[in-house]
C-alpha atoms as a PDB file:
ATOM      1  CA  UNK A   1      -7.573 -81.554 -37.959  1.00  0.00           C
ATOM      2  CA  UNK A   2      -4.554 -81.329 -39.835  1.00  0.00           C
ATOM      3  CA  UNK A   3      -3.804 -84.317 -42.290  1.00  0.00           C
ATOM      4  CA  UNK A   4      -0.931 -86.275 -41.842  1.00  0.00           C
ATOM      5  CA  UNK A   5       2.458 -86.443 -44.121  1.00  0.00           C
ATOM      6  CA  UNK A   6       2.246 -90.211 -45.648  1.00  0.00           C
ATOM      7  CA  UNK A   7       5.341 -91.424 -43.646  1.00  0.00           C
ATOM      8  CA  UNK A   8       3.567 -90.470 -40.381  1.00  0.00           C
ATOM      9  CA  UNK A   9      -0.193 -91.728 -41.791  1.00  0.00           C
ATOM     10  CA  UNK A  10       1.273 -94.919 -42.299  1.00  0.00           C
ATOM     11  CA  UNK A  11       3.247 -95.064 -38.505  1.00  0.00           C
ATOM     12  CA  UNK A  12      -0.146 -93.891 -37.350  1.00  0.00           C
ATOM     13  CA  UNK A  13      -2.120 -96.772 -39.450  1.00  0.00           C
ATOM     14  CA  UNK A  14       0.065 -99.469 -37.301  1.00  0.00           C
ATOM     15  CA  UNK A  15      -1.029 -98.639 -34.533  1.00  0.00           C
ATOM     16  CA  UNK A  16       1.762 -98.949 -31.590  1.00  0.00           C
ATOM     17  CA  UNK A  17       0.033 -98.073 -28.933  1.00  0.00           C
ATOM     18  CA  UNK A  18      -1.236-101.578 -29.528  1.00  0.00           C
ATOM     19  CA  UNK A  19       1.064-103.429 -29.404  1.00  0.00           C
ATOM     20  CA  UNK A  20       1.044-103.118 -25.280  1.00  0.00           C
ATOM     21  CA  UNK A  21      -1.029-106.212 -26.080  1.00  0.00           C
ATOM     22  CA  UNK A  22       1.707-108.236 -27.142  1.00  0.00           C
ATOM     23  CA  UNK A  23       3.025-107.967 -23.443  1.00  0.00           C
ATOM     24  CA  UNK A  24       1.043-111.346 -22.552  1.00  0.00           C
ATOM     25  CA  UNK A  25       3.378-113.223 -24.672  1.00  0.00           C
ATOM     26  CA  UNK A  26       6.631-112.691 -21.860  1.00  0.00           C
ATOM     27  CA  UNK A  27       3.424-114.254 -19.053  1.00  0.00           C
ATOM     28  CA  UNK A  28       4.505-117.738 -19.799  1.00  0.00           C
ATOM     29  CA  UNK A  29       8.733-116.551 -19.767  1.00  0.00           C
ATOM     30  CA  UNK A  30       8.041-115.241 -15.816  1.00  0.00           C
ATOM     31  CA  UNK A  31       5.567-117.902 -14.294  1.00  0.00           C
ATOM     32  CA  UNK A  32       7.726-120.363 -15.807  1.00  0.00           C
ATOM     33  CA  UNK A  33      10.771-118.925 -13.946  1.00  0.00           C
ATOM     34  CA  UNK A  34      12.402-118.686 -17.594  1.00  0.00           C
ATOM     35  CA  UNK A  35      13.274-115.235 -17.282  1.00  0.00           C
ATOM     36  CA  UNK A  36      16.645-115.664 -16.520  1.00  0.00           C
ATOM     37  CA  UNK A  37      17.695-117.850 -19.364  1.00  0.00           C
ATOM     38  CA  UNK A  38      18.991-115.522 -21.841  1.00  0.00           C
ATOM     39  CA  UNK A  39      18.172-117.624 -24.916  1.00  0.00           C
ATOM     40  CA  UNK A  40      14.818-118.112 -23.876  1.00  0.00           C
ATOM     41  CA  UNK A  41      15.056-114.529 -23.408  1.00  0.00           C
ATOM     42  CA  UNK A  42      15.771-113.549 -26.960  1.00  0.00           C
ATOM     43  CA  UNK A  43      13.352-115.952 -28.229  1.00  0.00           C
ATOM     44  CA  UNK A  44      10.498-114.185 -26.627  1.00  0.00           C
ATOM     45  CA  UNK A  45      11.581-111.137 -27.483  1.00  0.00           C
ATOM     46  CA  UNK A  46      11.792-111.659 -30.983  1.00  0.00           C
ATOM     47  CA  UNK A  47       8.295-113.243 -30.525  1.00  0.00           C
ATOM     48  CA  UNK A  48       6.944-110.230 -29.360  1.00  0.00           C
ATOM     49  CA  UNK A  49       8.442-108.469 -32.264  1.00  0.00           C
ATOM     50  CA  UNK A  50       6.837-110.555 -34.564  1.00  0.00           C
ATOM     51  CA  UNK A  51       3.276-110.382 -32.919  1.00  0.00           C
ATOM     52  CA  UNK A  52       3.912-106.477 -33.344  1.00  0.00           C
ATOM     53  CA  UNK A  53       4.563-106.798 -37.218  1.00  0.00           C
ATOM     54  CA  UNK A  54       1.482-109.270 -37.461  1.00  0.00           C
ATOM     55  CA  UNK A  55      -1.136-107.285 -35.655  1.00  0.00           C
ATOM     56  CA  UNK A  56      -0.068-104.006 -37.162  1.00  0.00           C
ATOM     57  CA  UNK A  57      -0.828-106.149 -40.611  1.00  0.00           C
ATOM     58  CA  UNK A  58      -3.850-107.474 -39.060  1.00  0.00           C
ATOM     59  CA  UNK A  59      -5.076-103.380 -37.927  1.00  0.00           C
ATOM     60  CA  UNK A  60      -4.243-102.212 -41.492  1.00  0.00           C
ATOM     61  CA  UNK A  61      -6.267-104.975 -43.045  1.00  0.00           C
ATOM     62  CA  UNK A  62      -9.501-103.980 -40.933  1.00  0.00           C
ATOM     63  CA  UNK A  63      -9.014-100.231 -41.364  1.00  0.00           C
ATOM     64  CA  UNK A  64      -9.471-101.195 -45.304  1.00  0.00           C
ATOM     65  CA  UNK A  65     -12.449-103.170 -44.525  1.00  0.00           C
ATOM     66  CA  UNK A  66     -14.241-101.103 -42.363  1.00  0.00           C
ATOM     67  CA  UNK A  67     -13.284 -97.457 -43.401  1.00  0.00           C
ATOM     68  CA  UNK A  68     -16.975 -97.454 -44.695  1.00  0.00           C
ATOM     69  CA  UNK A  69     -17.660 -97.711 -41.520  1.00  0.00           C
ATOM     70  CA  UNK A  70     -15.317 -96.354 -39.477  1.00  0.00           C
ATOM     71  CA  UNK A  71     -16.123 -92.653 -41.451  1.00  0.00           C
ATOM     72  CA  UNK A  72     -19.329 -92.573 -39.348  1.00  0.00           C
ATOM     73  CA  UNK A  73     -17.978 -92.776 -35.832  1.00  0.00           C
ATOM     74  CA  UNK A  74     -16.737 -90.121 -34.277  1.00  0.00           C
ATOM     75  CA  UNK A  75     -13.759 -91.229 -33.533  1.00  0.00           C
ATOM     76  CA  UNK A  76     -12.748 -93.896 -36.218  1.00  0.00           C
ATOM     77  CA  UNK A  77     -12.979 -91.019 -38.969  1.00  0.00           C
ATOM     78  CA  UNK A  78      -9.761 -89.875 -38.106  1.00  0.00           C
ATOM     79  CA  UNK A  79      -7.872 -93.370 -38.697  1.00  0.00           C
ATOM     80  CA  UNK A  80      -5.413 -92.608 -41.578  1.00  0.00           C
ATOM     81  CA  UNK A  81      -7.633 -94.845 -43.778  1.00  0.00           C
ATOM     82  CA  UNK A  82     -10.768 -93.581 -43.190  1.00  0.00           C
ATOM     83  CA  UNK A  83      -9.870 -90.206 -43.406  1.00  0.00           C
ATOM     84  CA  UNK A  84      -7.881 -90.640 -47.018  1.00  0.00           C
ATOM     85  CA  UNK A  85      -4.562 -89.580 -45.092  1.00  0.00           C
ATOM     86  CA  UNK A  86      -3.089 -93.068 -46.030  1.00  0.00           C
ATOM     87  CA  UNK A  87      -4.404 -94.295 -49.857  1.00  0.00           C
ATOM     88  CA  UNK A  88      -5.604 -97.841 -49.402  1.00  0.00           C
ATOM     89  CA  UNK A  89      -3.306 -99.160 -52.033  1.00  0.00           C
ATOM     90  CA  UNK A  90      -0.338 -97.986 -49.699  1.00  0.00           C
ATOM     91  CA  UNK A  91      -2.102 -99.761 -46.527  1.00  0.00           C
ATOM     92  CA  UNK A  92      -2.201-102.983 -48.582  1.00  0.00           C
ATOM     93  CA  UNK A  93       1.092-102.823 -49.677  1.00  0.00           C
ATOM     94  CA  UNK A  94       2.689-102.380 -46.131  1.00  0.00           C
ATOM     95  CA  UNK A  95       0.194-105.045 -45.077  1.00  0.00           C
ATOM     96  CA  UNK A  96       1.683-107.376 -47.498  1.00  0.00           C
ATOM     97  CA  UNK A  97       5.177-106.326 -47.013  1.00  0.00           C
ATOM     98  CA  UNK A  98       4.007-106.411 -42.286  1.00  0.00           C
ATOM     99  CA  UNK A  99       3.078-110.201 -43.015  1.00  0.00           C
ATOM    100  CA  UNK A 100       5.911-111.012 -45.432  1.00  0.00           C
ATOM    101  CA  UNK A 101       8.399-110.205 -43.047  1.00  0.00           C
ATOM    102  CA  UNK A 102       6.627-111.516 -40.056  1.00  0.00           C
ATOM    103  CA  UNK A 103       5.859-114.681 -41.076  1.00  0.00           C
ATOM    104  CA  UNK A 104       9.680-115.118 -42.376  1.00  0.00           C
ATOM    105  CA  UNK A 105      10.752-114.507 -39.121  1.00  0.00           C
ATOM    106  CA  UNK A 106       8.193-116.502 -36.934  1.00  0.00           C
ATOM    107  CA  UNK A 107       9.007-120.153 -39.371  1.00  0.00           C
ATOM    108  CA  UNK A 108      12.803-118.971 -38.534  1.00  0.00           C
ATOM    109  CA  UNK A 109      11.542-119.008 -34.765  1.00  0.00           C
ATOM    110  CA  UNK A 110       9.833-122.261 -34.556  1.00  0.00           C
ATOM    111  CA  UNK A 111       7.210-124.369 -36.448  1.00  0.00           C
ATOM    112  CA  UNK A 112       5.022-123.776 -33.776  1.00  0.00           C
ATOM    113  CA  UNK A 113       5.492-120.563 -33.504  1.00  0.00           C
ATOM    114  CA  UNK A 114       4.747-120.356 -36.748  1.00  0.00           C
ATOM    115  CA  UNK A 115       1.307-121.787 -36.371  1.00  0.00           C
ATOM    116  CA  UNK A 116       0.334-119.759 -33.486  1.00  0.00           C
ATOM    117  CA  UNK A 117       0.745-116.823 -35.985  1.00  0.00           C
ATOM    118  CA  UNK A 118      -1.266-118.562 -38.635  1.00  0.00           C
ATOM    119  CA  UNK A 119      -4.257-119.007 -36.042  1.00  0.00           C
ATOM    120  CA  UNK A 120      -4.163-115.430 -35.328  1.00  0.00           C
ATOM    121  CA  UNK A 121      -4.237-114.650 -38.903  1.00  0.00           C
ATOM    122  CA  UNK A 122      -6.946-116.845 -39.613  1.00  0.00           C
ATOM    123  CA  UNK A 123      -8.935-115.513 -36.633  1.00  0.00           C
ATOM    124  CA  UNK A 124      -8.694-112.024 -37.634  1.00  0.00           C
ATOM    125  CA  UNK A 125      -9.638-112.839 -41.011  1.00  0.00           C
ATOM    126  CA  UNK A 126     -13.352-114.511 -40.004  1.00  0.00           C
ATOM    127  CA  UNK A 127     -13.479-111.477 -37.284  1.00  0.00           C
ATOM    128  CA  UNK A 128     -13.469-109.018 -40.477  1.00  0.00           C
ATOM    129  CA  UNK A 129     -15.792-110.590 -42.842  1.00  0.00           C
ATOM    130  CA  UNK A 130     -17.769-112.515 -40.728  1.00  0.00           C
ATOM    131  CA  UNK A 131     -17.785-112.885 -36.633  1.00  0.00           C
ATOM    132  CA  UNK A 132     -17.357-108.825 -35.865  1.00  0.00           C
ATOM    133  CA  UNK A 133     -21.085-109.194 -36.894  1.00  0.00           C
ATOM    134  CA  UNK A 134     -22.042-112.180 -34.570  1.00  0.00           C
ATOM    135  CA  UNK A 135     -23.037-110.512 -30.931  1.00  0.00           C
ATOM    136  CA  UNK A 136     -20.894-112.348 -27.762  1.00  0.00           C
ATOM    137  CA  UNK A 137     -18.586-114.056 -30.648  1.00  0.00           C
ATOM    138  CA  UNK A 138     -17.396-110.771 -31.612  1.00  0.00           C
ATOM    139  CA  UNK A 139     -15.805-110.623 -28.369  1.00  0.00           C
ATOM    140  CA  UNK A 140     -15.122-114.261 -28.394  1.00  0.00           C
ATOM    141  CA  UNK A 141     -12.813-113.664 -31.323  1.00  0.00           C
ATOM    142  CA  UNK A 142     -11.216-111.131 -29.623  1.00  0.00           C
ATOM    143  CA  UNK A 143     -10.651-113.350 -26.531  1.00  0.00           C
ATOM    144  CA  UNK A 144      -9.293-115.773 -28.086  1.00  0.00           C
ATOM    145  CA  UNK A 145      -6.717-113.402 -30.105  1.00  0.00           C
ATOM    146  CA  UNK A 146      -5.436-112.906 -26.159  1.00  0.00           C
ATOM    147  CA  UNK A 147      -5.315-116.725 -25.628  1.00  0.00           C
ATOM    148  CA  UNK A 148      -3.175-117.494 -28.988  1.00  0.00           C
ATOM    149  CA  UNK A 149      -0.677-114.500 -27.554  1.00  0.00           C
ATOM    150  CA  UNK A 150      -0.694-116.709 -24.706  1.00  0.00           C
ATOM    151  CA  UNK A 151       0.140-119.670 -26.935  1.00  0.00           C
ATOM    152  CA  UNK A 152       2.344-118.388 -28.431  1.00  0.00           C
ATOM    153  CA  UNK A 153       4.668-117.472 -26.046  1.00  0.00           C
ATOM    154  CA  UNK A 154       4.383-121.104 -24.576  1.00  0.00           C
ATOM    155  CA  UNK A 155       5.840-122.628 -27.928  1.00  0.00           C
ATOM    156  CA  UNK A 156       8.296-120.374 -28.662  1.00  0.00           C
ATOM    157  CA  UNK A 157      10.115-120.941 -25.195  1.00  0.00           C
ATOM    158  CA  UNK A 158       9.479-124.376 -25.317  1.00  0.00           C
ATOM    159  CA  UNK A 159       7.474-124.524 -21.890  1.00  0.00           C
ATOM    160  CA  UNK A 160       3.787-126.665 -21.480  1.00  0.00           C
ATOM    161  CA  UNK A 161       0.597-123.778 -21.498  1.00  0.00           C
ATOM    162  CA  UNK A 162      -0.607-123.227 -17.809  1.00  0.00           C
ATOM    163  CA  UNK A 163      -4.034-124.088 -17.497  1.00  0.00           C
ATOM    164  CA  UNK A 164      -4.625-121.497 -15.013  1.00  0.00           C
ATOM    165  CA  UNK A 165      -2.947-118.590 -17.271  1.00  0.00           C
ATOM    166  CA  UNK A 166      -5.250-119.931 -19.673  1.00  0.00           C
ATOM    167  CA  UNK A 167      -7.919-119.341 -17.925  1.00  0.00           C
ATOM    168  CA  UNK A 168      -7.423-115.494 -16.240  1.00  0.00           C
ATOM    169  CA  UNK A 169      -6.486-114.779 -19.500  1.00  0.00           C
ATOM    170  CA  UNK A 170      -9.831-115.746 -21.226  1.00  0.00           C
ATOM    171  CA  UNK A 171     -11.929-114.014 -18.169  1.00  0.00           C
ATOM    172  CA  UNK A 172      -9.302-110.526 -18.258  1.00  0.00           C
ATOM    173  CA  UNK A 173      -9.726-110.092 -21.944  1.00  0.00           C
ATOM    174  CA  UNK A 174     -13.805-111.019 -21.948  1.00  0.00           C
ATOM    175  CA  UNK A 175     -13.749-108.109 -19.401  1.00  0.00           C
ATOM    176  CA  UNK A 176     -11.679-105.807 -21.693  1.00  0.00           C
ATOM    177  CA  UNK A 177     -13.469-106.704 -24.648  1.00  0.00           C
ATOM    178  CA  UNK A 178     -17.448-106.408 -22.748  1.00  0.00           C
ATOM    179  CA  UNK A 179     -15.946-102.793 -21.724  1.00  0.00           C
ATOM    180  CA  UNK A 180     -14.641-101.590 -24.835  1.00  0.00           C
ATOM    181  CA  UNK A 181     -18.513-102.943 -26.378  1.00  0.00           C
ATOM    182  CA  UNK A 182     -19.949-100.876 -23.616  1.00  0.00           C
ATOM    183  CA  UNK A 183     -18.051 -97.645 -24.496  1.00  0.00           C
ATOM    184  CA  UNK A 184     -18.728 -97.954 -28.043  1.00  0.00           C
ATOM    185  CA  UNK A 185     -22.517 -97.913 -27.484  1.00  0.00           C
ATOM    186  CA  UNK A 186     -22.131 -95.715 -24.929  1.00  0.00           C
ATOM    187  CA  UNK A 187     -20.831 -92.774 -27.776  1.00  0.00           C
ATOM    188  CA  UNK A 188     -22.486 -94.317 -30.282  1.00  0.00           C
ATOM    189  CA  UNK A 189     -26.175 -94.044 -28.896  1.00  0.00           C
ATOM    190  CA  UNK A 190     -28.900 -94.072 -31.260  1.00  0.00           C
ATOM    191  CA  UNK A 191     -26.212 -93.959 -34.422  1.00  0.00           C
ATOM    192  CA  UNK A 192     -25.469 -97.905 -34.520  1.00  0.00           C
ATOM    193  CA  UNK A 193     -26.578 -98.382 -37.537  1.00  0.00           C
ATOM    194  CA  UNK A 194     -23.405 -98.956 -38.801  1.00  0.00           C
ATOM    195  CA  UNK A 195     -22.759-101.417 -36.400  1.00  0.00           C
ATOM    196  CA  UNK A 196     -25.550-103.554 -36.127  1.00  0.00           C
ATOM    197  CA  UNK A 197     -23.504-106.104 -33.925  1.00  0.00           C
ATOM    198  CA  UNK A 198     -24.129-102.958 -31.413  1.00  0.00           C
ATOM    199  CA  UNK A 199     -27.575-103.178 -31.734  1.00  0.00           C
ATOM    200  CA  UNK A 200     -27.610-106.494 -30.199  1.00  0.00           C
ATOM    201  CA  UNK A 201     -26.096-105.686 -26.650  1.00  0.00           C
ATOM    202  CA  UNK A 202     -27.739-103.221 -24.558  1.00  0.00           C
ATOM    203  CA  UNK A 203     -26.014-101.497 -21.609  1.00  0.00           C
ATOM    204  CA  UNK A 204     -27.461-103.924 -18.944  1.00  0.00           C
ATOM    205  CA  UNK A 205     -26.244-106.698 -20.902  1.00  0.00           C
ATOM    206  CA  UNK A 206     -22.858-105.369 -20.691  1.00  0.00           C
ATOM    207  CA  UNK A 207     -22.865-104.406 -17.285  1.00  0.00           C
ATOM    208  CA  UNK A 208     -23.591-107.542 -16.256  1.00  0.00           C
ATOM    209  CA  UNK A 209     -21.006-109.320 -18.656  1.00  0.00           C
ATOM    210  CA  UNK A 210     -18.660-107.151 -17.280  1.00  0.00           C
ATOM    211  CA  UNK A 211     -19.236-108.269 -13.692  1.00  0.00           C
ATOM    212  CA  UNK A 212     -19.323-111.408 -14.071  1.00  0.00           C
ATOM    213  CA  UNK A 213     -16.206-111.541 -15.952  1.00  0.00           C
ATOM    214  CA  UNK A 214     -14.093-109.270 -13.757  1.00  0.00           C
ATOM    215  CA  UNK A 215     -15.467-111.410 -10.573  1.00  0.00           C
ATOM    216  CA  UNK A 216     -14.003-114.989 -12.295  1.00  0.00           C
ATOM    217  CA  UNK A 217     -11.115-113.321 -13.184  1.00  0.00           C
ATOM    218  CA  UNK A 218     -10.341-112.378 -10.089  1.00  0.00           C
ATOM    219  CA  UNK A 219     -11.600-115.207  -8.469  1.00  0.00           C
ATOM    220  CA  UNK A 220      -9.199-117.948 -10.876  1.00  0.00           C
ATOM    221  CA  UNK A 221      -6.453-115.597 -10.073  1.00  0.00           C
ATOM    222  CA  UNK A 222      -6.833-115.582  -6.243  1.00  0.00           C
ATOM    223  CA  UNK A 223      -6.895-119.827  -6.524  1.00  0.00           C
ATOM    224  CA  UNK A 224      -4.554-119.666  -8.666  1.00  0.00           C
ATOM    225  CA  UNK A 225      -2.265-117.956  -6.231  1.00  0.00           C
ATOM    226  CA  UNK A 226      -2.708-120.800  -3.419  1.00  0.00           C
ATOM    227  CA  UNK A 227      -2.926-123.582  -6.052  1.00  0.00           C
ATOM    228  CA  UNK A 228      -0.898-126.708  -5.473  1.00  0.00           C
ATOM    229  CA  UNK A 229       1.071-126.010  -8.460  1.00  0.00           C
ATOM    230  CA  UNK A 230       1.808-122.090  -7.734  1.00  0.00           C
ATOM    231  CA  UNK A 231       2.788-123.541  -4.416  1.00  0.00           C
ATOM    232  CA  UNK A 232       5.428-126.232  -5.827  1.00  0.00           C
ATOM    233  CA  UNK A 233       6.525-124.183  -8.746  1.00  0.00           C
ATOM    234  CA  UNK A 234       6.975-120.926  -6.936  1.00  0.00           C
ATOM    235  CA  UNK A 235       8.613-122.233  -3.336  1.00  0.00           C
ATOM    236  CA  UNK A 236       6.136-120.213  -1.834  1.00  0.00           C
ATOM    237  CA  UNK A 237       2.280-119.429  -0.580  1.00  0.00           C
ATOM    238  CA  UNK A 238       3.012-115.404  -0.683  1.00  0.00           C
ATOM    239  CA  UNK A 239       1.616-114.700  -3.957  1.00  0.00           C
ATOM    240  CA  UNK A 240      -1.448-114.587  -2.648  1.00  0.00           C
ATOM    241  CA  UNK A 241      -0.148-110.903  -1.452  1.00  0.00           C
ATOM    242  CA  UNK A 242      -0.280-110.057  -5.198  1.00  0.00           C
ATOM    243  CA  UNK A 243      -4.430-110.352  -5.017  1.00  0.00           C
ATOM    244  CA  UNK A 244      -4.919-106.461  -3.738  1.00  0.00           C
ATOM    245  CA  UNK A 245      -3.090-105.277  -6.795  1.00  0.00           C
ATOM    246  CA  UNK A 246      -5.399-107.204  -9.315  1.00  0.00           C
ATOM    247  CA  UNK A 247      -7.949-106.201  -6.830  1.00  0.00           C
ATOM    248  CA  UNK A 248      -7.413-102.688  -7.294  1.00  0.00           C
ATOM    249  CA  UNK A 249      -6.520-102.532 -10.472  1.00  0.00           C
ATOM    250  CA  UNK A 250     -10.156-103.868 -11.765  1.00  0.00           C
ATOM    251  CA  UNK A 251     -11.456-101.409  -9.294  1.00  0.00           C
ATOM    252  CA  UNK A 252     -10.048 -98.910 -10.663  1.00  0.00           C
ATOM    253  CA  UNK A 253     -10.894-100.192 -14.662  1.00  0.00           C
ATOM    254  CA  UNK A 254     -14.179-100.129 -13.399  1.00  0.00           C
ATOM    255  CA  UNK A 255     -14.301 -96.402 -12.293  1.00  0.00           C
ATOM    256  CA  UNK A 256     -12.678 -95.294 -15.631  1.00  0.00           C
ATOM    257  CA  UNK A 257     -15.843 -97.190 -17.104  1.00  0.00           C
ATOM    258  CA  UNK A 258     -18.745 -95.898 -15.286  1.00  0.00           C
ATOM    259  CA  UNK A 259     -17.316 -92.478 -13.997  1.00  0.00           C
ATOM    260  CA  UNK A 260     -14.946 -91.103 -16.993  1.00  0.00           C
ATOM    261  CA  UNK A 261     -16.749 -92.975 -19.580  1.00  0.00           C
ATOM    262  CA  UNK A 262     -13.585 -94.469 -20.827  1.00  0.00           C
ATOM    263  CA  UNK A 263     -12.350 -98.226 -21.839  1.00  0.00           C
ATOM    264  CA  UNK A 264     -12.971 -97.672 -25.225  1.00  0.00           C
ATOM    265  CA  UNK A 265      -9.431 -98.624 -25.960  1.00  0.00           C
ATOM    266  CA  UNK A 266      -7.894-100.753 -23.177  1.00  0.00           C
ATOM    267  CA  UNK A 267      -4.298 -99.938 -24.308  1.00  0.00           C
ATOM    268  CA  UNK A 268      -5.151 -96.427 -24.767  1.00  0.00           C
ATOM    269  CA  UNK A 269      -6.402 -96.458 -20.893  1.00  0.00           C
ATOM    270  CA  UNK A 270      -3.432 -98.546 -19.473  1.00  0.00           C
ATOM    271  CA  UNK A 271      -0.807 -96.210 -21.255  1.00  0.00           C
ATOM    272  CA  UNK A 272      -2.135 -93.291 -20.102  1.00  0.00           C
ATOM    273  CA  UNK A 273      -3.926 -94.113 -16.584  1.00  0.00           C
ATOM    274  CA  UNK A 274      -0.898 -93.090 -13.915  1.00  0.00           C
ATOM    275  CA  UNK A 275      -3.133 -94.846 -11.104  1.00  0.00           C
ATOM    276  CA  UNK A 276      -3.236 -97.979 -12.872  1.00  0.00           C
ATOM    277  CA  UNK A 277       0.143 -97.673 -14.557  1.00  0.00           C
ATOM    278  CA  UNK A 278       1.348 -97.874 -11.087  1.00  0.00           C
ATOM    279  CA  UNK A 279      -0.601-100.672 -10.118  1.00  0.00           C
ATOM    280  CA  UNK A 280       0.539-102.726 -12.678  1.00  0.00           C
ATOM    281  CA  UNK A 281       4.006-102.006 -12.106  1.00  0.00           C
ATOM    282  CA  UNK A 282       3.566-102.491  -8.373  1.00  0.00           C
ATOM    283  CA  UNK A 283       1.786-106.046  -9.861  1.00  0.00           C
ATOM    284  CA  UNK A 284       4.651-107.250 -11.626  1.00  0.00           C
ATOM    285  CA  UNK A 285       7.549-106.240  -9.195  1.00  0.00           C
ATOM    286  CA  UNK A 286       5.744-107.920  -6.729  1.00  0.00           C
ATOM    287  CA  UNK A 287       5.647-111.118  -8.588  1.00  0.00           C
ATOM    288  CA  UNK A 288       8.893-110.819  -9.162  1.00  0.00           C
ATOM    289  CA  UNK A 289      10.157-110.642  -6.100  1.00  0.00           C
ATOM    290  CA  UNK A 290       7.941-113.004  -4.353  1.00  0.00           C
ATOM    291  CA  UNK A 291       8.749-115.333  -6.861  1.00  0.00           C
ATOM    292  CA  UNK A 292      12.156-115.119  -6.889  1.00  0.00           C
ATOM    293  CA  UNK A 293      12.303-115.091  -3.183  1.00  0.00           C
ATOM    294  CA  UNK A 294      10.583-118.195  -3.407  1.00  0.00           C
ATOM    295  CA  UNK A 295      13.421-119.906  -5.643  1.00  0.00           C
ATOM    296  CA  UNK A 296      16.194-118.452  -3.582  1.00  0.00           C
END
């Protein structure tokens, strides 16, 4: 594999195809039937930004802690870090530079915003040195990374936290997080050694974490849907129509898991997935419309 020019190691190192994550922050500008305000607008926008900046920080950080690690797996060897493309005095600096700019921008934003970032940071932080290392908390951490997102986009908007985003966001990123486990010691196999948090899960275990996670999710989205506050908030009980899409669409995660051996990287899979691309477009337009239909 060819190495990398510095410029593009260090692109590479922040990972953008990542930053689909940051997506979950607009969740709270729709369902809140915000999206029209254009101030509110620009304020989660800029949000977004800012959760890019941080969790590129956050990835480069890691990638210096683990490229130990990440040398043995077959994949993680060709991170810029881990494969000496990007010098780890670089990936500090940028880090430092990510999170100095970042966290300028988020106390500009709001205090609260502000402190949404700081949990984040502080999360990631005990998920390198300590929780990555703790089996179901690893994912925990990761869930709650998701939630905080969440959070986030609440404060900066200025709207209360739904209880019920809350929650199908805890269950949809357990279920993300159990697959990606599930891939890794699927590839992995025997060499885990690295990653003795592995060791601890078997594929059973997953399986069945995954299950049971994709089931509530669904589940607390379907009540969701017909839930006395969708009802009053939306104008309408058609959301429920949205179901097949979320239906389908952890279907068809599902099959990517078991039959194409992929979920590895969730982002990865929903960038590159047409069937599920589609589904999630087909998702969100029907919200939208239903939605706004409902508010007419």
């Amino acid at each position: 594999m060819t190495t990398p020019s510095l410029p593009k190691a260090a692109f590479l190192a922040l990972r953008p195809q990542q930053w689909i994550k940051n997506l979950i922050l607009f969740a709270p500008l729709v369902f809140s039937l915000n999206i029209h305000s254009r101030e509110k607008d620009l304020a989660a926008l800029a949000a977004f930004g800012i959760f890019c900046l941080v969790s590129s920080a956050v990835y480069l950080f890691n990638d210096v802690v683990d490229r130990e690690n990440d040398r043995q797996h077959p994949v993680k060897r060709h991170r810029p870090i881990a494969s000496g493309a990007l010098p780890v005095g670089a990936a500090l600096t940028l880090c430092g530079v990510l999170l100095s700019v970042s966290l300028t921008g988020a106390l500009m934003l709001s205090t609260g915003f502000l402190s949404a970032v700081g949990v984040y940071l502080v999360n990631n932080l005990l998920y390198s040195f300590r929780i990555k290392k703790v089996v179901l908390l690893d994912v925990s951490s990761i869930v709650l990374g998701f939630v905080v997102r969440v959070m986030a986009g609440t404060l900066v908007i200025g709207v209360p936290a739904s209880e019920w985003l809350i929650m199908c966001t805890i269950l949809l990123a357990y279920f993300l997080g159990f697959a990606k486990r599930r891939h890794e010691l699927t590839v992995l196999g025997d060499e885990t050694a690295h990653r003795k948090v592995l060791g601890e899960y078997s594929q059973h275990l997953l399986d069945q974490l995954i299950m049971i996670s994709a089931s509530c999710a669904l589940i607390s989205y379907a009540f969701y849907t017909v839930s006395d506050k969708a009802v009053s908030s939306f104008g309408t009980t058609n959301l429920i129509y949205t179901v097949p899409f979320v239906l389908y669409g952890l279907f068809r995660y599902l099959f990517l898991i078991h039959q194409r051996h992929r979920g590895g990287d969730p982002s990865r899979v929903l960038l590159t997935d047409g069937p599920l691309i589609l589904t999630v477009l087909l998702w969100l337009g029907a919200c939208i419309v239903i939605i706004g239909g409902g508010n007419a």
